[in-house]
Every structure is written in structure tokens, then in C-alpha cells.
N, C-alpha and C. Protein backbone atom coordinates (compact mmCIF):
# COMPACT_ATOMS: atom_id res chain seq x y z
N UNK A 1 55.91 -1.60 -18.53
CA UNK A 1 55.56 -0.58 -17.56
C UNK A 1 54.38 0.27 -18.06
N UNK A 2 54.24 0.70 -19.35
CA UNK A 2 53.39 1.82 -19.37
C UNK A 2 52.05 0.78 -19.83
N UNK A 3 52.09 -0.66 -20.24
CA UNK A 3 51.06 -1.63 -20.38
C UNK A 3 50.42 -1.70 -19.13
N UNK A 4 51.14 -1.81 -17.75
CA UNK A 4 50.57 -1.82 -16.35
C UNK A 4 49.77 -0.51 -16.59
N UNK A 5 50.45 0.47 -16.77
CA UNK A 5 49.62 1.95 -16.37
C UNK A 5 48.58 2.05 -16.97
N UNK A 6 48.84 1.86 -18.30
CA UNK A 6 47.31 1.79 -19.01
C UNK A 6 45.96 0.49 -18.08
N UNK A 7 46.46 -0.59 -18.32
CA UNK A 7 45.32 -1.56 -17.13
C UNK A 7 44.92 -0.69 -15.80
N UNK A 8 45.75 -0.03 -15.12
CA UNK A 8 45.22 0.37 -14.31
C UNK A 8 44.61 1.79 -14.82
N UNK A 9 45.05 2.08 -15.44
CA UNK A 9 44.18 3.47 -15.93
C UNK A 9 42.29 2.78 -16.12
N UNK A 10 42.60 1.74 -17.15
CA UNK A 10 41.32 1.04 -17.78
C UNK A 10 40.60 0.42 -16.54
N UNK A 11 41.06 0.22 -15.61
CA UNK A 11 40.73 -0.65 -14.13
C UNK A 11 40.09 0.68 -13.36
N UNK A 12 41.06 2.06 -13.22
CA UNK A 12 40.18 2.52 -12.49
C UNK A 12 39.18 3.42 -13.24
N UNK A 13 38.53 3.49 -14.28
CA UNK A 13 37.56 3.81 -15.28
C UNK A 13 36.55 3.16 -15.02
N UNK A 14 37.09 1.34 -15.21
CA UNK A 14 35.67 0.72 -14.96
C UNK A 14 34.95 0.82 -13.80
N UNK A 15 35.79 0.77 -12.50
CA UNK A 15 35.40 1.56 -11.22
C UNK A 15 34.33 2.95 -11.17
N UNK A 16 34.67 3.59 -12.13
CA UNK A 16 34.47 4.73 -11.93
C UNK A 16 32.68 4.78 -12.71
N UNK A 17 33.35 4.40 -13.34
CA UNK A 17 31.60 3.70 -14.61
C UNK A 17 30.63 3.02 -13.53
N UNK A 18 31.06 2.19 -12.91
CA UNK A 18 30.66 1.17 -12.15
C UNK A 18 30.16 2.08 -10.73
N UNK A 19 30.63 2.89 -10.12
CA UNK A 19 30.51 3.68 -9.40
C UNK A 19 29.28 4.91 -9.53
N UNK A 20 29.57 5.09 -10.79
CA UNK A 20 28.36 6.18 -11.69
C UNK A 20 26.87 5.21 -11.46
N UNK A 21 27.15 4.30 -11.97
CA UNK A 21 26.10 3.30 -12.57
C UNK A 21 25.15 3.19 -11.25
N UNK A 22 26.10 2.59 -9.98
CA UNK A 22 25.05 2.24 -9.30
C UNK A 22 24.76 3.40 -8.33
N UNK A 23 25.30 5.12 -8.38
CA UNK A 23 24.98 6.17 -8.13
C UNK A 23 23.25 6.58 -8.77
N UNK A 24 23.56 6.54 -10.30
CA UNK A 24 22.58 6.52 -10.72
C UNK A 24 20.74 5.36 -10.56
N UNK A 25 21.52 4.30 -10.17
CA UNK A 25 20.70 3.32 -9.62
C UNK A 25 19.95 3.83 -8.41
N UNK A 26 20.60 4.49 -7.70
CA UNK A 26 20.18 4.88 -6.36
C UNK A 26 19.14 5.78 -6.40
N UNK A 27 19.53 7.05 -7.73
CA UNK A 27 18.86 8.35 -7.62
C UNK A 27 17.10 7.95 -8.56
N UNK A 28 17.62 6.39 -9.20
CA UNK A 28 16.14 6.31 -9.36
C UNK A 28 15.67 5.51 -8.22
N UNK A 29 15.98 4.78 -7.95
CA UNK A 29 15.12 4.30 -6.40
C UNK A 29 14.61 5.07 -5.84
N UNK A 30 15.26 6.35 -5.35
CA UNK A 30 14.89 7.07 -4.48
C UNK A 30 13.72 8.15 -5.26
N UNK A 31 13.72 8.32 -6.33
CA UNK A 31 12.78 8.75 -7.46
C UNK A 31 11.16 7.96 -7.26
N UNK A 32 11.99 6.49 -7.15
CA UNK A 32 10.84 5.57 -7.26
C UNK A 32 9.84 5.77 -5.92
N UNK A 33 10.93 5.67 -4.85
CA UNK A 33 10.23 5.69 -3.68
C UNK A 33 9.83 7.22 -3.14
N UNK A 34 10.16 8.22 -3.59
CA UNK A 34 9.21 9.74 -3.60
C UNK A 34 7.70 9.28 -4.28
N UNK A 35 8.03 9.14 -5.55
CA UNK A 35 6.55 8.86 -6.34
C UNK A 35 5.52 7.89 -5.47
N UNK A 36 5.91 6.68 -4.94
CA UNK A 36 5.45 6.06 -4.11
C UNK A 36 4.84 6.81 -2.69
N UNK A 37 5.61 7.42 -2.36
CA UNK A 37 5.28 8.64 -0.85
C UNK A 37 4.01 9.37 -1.63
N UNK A 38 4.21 10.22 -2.17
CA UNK A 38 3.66 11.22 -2.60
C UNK A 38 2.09 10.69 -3.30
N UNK A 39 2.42 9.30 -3.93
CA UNK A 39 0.76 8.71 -4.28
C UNK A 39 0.41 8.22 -2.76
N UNK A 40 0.89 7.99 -1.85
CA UNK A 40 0.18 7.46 -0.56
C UNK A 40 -0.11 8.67 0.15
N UNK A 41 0.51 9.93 0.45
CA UNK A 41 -0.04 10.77 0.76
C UNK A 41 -1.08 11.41 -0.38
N UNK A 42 -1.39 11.56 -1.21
CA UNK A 42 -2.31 11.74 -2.02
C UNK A 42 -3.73 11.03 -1.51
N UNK A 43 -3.66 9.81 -1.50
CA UNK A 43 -4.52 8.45 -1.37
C UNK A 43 -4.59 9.02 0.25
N UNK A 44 -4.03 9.38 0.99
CA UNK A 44 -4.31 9.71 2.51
C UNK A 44 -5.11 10.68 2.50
N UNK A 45 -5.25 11.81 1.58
CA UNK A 45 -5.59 13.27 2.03
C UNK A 45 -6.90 12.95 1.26
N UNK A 46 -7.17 12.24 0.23
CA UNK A 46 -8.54 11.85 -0.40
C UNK A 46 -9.42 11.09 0.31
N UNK A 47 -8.80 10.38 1.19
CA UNK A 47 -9.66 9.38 2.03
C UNK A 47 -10.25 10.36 3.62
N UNK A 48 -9.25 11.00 3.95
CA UNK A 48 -9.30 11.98 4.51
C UNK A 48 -10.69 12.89 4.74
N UNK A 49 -10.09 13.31 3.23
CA UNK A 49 -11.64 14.41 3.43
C UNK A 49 -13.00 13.46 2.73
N UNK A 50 -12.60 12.18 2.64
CA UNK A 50 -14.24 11.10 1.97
C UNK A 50 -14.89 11.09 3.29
N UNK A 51 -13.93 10.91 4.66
CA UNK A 51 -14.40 10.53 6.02
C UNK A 51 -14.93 11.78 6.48
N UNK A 52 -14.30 12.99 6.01
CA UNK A 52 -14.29 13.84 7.01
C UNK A 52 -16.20 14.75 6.20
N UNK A 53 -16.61 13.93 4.50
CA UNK A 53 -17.97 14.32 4.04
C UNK A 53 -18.77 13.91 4.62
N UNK A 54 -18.22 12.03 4.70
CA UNK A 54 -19.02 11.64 5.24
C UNK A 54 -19.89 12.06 6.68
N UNK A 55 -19.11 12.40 7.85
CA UNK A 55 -19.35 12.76 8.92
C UNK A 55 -19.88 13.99 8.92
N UNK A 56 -19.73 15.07 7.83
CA UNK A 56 -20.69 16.43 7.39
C UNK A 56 -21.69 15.64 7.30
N UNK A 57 -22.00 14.80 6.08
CA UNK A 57 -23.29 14.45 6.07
C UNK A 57 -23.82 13.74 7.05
N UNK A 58 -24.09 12.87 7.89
CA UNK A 58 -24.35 12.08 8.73
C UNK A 58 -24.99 13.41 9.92
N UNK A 59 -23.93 14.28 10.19
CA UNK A 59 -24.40 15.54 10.51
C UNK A 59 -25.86 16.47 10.54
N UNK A 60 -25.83 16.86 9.37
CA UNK A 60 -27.06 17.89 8.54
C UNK A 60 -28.03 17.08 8.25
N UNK A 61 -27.76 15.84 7.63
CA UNK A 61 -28.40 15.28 7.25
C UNK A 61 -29.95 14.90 8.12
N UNK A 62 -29.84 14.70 9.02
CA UNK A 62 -31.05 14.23 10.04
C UNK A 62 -31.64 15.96 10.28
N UNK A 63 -30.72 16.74 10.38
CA UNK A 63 -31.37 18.19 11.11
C UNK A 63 -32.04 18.95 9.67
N UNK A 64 -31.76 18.07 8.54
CA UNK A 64 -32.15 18.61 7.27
C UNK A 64 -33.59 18.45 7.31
N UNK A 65 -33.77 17.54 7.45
CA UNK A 65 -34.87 16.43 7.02
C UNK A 65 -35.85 16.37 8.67
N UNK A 66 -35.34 17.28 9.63
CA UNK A 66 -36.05 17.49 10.63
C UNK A 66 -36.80 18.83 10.28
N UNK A 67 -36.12 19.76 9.62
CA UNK A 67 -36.81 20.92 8.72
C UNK A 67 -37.56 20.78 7.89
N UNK A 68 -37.74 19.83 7.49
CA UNK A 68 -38.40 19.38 6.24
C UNK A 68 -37.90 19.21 4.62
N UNK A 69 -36.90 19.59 4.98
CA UNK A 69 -36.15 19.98 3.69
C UNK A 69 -35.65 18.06 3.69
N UNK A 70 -35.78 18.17 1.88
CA UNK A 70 -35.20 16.78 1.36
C UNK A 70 -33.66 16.52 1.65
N UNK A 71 -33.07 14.93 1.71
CA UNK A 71 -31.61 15.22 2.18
C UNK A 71 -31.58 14.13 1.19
N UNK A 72 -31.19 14.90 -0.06
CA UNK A 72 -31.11 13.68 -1.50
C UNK A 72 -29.39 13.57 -1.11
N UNK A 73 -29.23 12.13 -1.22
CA UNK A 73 -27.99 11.99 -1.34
C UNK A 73 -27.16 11.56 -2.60
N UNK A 74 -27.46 11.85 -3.22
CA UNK A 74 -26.57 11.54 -4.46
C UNK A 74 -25.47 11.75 -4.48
């Protein structure tokens, strides 16, 4: 009798381990997939404002150079 209790004691432990384990599995996935979000919104807001220079320049650029003023683009 108390050989049963102990197995099940040891049975519901490994459960419990096992339970932890793939808890913890989860909280890095979801770790993984923030970091993932957060570099694509990054990569969004950089491309963002590359389009949004570009179209400044494309802008000024002709009304620069209609003034006479140089429109070095470097």
C-alpha cells in the first residue's frame, strides 16, 4: 500500500515537472515570437521613414535646384 502511494506520489511529480517544462517551453516561444514582432516593427518604422526621405527629397529637390541652389545628394 504505501509502495502504490509513493508511485503515485513519483507519477504525479513527473506530471508536474513535465507540466513546468512545457509551461516554460511556451514562455520562451512566446519570448521568441515578441523579439520577432518587435524586429519587424522596427524594420517597418525604418523603411517607413527611408520612403517617407525619400519623397522629402524628390520634393525640394527640383524647387532647390530651380533656385539655384545645389541639391548634392549624398
Amino acid at each position: 500500500m504505501q509502495r502504490k502511494d509513493e508511485e503515485e506520489e513519483g507519477e504525479e511529480e513527473r506530471e508536474e515537472e513535465e507540466e513546468e517544462e512545457e509551461e516554460e517551453e511556451e514562455r520562451e516561444m512566446k519570448k521568441e515570437k515578441e523579439r520577432e514582432i518587435e524586429s519587424l516593427v522596427g524594420w517597418l518604422a525604418l523603411r517607413r521613414a527611408m520612403v517617407s526621405l525619400d519623397a522629402t527629397r524628390r520634393e525640394f529637390v527640383p524647387m532647390m535646384e530651380a533656385h539655384g541652389q545645389s541639391a548634392s545628394t549624398n
